[in-house]
N, C-alpha and C. Protein backbone atom coordinates (compact mmCIF):
# COMPACT_ATOMS: atom_id res chain seq x y z
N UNK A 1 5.07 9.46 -18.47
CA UNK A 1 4.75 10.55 -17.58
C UNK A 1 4.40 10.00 -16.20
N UNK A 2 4.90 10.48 -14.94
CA UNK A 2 4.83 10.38 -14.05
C UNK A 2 3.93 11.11 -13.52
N UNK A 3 2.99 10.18 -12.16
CA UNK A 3 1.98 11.03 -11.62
C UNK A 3 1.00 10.92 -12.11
N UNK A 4 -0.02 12.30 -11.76
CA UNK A 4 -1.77 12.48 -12.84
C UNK A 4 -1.67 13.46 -13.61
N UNK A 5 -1.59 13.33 -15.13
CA UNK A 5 -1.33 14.01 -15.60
C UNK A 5 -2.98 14.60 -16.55
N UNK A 6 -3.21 15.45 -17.15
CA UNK A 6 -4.79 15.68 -17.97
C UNK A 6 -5.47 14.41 -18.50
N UNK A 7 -4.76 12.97 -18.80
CA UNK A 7 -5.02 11.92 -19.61
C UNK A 7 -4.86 10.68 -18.29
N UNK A 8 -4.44 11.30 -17.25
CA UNK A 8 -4.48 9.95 -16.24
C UNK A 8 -4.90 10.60 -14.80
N UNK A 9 -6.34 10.43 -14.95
CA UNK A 9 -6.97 10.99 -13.81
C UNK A 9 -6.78 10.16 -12.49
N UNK A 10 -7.01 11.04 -11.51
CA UNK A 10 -6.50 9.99 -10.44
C UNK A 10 -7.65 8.96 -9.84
N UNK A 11 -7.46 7.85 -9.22
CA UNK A 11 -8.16 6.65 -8.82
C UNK A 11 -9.31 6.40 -8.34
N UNK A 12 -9.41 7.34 -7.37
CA UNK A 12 -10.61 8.28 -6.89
C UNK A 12 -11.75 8.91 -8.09
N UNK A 13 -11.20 9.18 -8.75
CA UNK A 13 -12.27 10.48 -9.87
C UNK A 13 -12.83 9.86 -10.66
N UNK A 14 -11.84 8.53 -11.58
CA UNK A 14 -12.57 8.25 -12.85
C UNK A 14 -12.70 7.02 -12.62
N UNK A 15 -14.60 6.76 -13.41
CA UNK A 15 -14.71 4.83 -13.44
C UNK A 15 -13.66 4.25 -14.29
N UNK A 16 -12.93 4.90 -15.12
CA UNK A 16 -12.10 4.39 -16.30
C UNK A 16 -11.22 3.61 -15.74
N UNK A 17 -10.30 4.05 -14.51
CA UNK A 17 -9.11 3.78 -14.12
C UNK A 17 -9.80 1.80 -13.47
N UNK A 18 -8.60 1.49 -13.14
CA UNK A 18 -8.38 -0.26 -11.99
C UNK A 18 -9.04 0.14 -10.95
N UNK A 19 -9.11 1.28 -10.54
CA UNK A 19 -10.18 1.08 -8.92
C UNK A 19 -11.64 1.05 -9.21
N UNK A 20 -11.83 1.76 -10.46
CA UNK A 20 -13.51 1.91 -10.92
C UNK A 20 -14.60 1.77 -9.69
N UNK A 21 -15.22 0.92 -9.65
CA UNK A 21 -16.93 0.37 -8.79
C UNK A 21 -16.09 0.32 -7.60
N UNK A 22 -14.62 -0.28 -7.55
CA UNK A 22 -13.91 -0.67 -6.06
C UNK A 22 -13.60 1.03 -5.38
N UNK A 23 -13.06 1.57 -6.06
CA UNK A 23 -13.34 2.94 -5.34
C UNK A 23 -14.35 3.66 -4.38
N UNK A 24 -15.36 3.55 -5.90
CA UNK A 24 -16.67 3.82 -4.63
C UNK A 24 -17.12 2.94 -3.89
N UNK A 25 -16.67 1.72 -3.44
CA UNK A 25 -17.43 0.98 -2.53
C UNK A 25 -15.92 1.64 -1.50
N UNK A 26 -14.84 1.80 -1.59
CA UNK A 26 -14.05 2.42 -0.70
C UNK A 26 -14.59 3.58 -0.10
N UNK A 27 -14.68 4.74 -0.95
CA UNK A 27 -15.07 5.84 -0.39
C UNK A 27 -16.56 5.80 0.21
N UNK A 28 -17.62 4.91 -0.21
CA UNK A 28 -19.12 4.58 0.36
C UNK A 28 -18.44 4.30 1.98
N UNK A 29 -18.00 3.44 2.20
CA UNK A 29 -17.54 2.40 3.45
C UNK A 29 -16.95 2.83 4.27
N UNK A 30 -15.92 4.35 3.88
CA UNK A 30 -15.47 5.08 4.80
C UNK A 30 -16.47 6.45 5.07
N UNK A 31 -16.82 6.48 4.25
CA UNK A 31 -18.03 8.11 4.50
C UNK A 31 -19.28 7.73 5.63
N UNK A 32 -19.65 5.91 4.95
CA UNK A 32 -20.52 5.57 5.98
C UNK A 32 -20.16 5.53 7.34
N UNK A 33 -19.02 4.89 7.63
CA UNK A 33 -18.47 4.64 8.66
C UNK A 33 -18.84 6.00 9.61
N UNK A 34 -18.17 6.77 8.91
CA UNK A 34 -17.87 8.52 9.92
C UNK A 34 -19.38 8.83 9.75
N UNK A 35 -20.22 8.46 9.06
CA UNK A 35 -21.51 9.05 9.19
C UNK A 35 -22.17 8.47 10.68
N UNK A 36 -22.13 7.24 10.28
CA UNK A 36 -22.69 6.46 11.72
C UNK A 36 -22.38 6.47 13.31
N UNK A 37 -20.15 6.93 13.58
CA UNK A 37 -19.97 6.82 14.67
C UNK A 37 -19.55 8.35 15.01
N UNK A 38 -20.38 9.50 14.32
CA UNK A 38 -20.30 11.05 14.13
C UNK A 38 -20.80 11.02 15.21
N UNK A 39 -21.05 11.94 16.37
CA UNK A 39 -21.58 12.42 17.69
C UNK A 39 -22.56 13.32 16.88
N UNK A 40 -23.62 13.01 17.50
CA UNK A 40 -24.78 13.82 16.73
C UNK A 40 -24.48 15.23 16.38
N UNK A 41 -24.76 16.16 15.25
CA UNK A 41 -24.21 16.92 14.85
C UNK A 41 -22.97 17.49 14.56
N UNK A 42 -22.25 16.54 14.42
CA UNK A 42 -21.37 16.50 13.92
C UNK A 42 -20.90 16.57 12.65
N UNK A 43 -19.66 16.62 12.16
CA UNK A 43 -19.06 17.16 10.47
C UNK A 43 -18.74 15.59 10.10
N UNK A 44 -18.86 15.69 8.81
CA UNK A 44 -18.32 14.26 8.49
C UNK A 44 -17.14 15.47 7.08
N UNK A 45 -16.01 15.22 7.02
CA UNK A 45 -14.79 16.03 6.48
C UNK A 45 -14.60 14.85 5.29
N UNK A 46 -14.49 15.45 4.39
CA UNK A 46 -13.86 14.66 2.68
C UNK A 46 -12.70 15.40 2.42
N UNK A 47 -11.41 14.99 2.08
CA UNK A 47 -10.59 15.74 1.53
C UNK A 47 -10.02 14.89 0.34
N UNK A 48 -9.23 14.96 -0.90
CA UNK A 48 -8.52 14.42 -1.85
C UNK A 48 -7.73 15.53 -2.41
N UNK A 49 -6.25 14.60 -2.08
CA UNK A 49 -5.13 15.48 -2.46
C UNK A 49 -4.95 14.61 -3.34
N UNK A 50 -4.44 15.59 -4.88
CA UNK A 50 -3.28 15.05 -5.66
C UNK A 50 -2.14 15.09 -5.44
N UNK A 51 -1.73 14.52 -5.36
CA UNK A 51 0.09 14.39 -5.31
C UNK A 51 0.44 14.51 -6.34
N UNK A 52 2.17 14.68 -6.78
CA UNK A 52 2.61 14.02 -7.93
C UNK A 52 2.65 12.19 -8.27
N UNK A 53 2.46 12.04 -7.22
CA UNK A 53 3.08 10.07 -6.94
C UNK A 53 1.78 9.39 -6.39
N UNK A 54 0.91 10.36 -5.59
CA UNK A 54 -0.16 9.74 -5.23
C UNK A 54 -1.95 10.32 -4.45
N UNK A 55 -2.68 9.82 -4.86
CA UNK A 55 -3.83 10.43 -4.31
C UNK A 55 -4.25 10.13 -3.12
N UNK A 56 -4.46 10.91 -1.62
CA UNK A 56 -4.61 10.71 -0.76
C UNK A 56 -6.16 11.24 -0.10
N UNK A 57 -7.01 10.21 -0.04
CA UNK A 57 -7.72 10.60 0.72
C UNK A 57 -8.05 10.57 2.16
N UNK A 58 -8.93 11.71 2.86
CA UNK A 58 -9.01 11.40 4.50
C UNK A 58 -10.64 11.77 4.50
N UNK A 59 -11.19 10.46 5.41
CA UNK A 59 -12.08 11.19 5.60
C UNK A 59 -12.51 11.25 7.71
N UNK A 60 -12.62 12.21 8.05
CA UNK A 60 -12.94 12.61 9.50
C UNK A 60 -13.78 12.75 9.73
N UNK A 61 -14.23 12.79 11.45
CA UNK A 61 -15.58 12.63 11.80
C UNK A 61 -15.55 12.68 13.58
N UNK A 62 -16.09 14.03 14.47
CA UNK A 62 -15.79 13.68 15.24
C UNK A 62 -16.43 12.29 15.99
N UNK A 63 -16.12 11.82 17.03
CA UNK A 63 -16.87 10.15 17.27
C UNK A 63 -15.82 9.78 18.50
N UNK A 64 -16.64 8.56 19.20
CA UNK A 64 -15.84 7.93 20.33
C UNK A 64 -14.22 7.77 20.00
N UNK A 65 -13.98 7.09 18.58
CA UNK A 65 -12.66 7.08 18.91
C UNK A 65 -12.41 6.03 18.81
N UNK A 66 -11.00 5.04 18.57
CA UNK A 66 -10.87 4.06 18.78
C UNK A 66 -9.57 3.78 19.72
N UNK A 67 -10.19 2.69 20.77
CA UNK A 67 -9.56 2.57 21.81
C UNK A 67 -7.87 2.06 21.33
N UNK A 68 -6.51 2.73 22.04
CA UNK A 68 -5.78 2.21 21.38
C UNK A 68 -5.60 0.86 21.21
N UNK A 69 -6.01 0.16 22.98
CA UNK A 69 -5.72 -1.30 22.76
C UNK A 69 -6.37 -1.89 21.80
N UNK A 70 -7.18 -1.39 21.05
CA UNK A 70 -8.46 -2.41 19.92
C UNK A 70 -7.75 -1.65 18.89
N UNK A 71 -6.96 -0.54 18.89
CA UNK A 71 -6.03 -0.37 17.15
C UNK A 71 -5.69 -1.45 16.22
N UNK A 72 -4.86 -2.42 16.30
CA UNK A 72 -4.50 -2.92 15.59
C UNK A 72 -5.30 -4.50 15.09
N UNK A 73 -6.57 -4.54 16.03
CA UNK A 73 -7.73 -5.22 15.37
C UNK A 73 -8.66 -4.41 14.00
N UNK A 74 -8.72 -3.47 14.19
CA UNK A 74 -9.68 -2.13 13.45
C UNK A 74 -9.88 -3.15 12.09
N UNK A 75 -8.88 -3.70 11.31
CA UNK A 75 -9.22 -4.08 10.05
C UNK A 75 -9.47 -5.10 10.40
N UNK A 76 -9.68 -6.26 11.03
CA UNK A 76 -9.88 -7.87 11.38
C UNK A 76 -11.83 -8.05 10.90
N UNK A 77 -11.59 -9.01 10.05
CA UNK A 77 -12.92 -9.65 9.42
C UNK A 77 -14.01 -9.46 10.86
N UNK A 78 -15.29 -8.68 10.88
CA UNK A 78 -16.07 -9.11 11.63
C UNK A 78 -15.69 -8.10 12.94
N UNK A 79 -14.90 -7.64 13.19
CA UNK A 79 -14.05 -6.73 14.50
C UNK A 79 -15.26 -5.36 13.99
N UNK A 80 -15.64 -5.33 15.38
CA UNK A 80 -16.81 -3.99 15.92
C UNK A 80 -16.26 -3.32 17.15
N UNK A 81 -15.72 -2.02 17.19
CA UNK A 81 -15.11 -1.88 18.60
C UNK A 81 -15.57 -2.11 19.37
N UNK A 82 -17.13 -1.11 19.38
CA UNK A 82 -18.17 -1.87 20.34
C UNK A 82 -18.48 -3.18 20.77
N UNK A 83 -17.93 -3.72 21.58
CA UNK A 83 -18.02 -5.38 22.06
C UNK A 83 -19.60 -5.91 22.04
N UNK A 84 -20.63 -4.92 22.59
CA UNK A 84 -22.22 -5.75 22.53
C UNK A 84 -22.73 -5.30 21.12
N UNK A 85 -21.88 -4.75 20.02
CA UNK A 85 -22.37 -4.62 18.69
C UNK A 85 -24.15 -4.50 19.01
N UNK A 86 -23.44 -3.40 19.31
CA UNK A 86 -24.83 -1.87 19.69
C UNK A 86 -26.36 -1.90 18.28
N UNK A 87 -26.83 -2.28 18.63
CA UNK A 87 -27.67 -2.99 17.49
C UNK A 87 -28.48 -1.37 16.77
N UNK A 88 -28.34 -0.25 17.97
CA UNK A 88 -28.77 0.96 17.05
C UNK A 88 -27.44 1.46 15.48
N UNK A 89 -26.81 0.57 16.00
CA UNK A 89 -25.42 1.41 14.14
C UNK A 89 -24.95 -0.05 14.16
N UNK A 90 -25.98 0.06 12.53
CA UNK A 90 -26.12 -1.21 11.52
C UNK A 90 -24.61 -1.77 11.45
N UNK A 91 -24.33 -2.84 10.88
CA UNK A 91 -22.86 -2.94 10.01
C UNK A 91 -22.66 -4.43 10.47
N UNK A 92 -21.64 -5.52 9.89
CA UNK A 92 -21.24 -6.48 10.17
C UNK A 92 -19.80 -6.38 10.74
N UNK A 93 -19.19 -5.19 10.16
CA UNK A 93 -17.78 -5.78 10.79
C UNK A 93 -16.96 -6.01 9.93
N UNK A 94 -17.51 -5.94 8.54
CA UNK A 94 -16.28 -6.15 7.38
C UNK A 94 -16.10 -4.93 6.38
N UNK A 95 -16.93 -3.89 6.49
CA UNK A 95 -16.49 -2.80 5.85
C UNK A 95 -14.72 -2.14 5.92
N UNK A 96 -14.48 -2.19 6.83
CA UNK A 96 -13.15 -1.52 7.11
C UNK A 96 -11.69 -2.51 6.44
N UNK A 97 -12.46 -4.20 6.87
CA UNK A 97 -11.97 -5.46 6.31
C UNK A 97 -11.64 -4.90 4.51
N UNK A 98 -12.87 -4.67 3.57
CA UNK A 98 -13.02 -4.54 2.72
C UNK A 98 -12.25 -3.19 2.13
N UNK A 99 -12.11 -2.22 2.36
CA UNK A 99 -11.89 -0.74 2.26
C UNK A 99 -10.17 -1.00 2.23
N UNK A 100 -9.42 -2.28 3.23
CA UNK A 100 -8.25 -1.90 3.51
C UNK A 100 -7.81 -3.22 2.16
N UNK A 101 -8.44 -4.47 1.74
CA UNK A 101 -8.02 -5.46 0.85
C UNK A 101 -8.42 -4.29 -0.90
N UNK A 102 -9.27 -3.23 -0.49
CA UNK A 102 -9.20 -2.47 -2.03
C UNK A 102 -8.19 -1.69 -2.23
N UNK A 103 -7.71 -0.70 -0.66
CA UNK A 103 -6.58 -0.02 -0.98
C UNK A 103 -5.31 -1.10 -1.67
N UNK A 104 -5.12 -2.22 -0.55
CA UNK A 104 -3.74 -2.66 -0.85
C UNK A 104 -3.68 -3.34 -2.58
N UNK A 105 -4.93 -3.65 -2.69
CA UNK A 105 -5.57 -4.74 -4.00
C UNK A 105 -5.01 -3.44 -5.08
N UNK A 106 -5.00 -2.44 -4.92
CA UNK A 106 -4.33 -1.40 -5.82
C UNK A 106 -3.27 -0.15 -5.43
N UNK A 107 -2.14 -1.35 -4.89
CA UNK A 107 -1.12 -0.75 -4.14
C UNK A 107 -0.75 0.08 -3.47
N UNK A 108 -2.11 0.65 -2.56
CA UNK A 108 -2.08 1.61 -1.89
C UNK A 108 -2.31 1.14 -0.32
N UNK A 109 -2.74 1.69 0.50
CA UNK A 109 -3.05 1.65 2.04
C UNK A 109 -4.13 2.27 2.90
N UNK A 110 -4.51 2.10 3.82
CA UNK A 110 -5.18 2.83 4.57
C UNK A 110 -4.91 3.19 6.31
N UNK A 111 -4.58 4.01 6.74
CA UNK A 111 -4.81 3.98 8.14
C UNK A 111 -6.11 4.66 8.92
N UNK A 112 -5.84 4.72 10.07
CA UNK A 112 -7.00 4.85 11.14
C UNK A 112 -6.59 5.23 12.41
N UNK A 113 -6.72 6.92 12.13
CA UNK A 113 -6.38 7.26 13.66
C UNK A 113 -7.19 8.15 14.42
N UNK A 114 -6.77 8.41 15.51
CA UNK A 114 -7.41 8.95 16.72
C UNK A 114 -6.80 10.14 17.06
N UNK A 115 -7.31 11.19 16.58
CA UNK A 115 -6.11 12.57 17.11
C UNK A 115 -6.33 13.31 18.45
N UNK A 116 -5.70 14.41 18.62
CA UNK A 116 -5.67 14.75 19.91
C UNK A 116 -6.78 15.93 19.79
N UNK A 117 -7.38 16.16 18.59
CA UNK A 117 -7.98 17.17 18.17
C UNK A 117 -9.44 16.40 18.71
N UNK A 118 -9.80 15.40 18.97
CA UNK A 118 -10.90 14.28 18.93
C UNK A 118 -11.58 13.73 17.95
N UNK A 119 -11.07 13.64 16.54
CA UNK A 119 -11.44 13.37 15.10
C UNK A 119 -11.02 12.36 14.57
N UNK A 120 -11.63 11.25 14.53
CA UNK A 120 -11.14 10.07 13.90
C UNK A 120 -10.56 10.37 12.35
N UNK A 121 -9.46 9.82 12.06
CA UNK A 121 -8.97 10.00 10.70
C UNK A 121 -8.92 9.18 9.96
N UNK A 122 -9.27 8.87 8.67
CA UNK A 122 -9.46 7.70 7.96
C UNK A 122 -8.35 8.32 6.81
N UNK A 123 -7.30 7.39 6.29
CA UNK A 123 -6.21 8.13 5.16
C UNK A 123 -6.13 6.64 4.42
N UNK A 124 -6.21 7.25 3.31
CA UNK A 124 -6.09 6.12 2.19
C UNK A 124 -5.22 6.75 1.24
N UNK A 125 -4.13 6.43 1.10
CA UNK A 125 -3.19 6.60 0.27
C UNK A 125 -2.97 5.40 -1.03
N UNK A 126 -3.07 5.96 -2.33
CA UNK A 126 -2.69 4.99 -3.38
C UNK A 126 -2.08 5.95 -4.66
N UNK A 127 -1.19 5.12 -5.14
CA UNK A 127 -0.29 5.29 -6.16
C UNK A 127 -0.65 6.03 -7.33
N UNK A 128 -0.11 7.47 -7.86
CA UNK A 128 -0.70 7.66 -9.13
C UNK A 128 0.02 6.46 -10.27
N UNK A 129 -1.15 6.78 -11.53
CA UNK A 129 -0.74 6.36 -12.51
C UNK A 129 1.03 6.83 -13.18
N UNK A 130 1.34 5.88 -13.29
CA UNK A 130 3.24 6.25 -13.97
C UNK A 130 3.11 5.81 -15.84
């Protein structure tokens, strides 16, 4: 059977599955993230789609944004957009590092974008069970 079927929950939901504890340190790392660079009162957005092929999560938040020229650092060990690593929002710099070696570590992905709406988008796409 292809997909998530009643007996193969998707990656996200159950400790049972290969993502187990790595999941939630995924979804912790991105929820934190949008919690911290949220503009005060702001929404922090959860969504999880099932697919037939795959579970996609996003999570949003409005926030500064990431500059395009610093895009394609975003996942680099230790990389803080903020250059004087603003000592009021905690973090080292490897959460995002970590979040993107769990997606791929279970053949999935993550991106990171900046919309025109002003909402940072966090999408993690990974494979259902086949």
């Amino acid at each position: 059977m292809r997909g998530f079927g009643t007996r193969s929950p998707p990656p996200f939901v159950s400790h049972e599955t290969a993502l187990g504890k790595c999941g939630c340190r995924l979804l912790l790392n991105l929820v934190g993230n949008a919690v911290k660079y949220s503009q005060p009162g702001g929404n922090v957005a959860i969504s999880l789609k099932l697919l037939p092929d795959a579970a996609v999560l996003d999570v949003s938040n409005p926030g500064p944004g990431i500059p395009p020229e610093l895009k394609g650092r975003i996942f680099e060990r230790f990389f803080r957009v903020d250059p004087s690593h603003d000592q009021r929002i905690e973090g080292s710099g490897l959460g995002l590092n970590i979040t993107q070696w769990i997606a791929r570590k279970h053949g999935g992905d993550i991106s990171l974008e900046t919309g025109a709406d002003g909402l940072t988008r966090a999408t993690v796409r990974l494979p259902g069970n086949s």
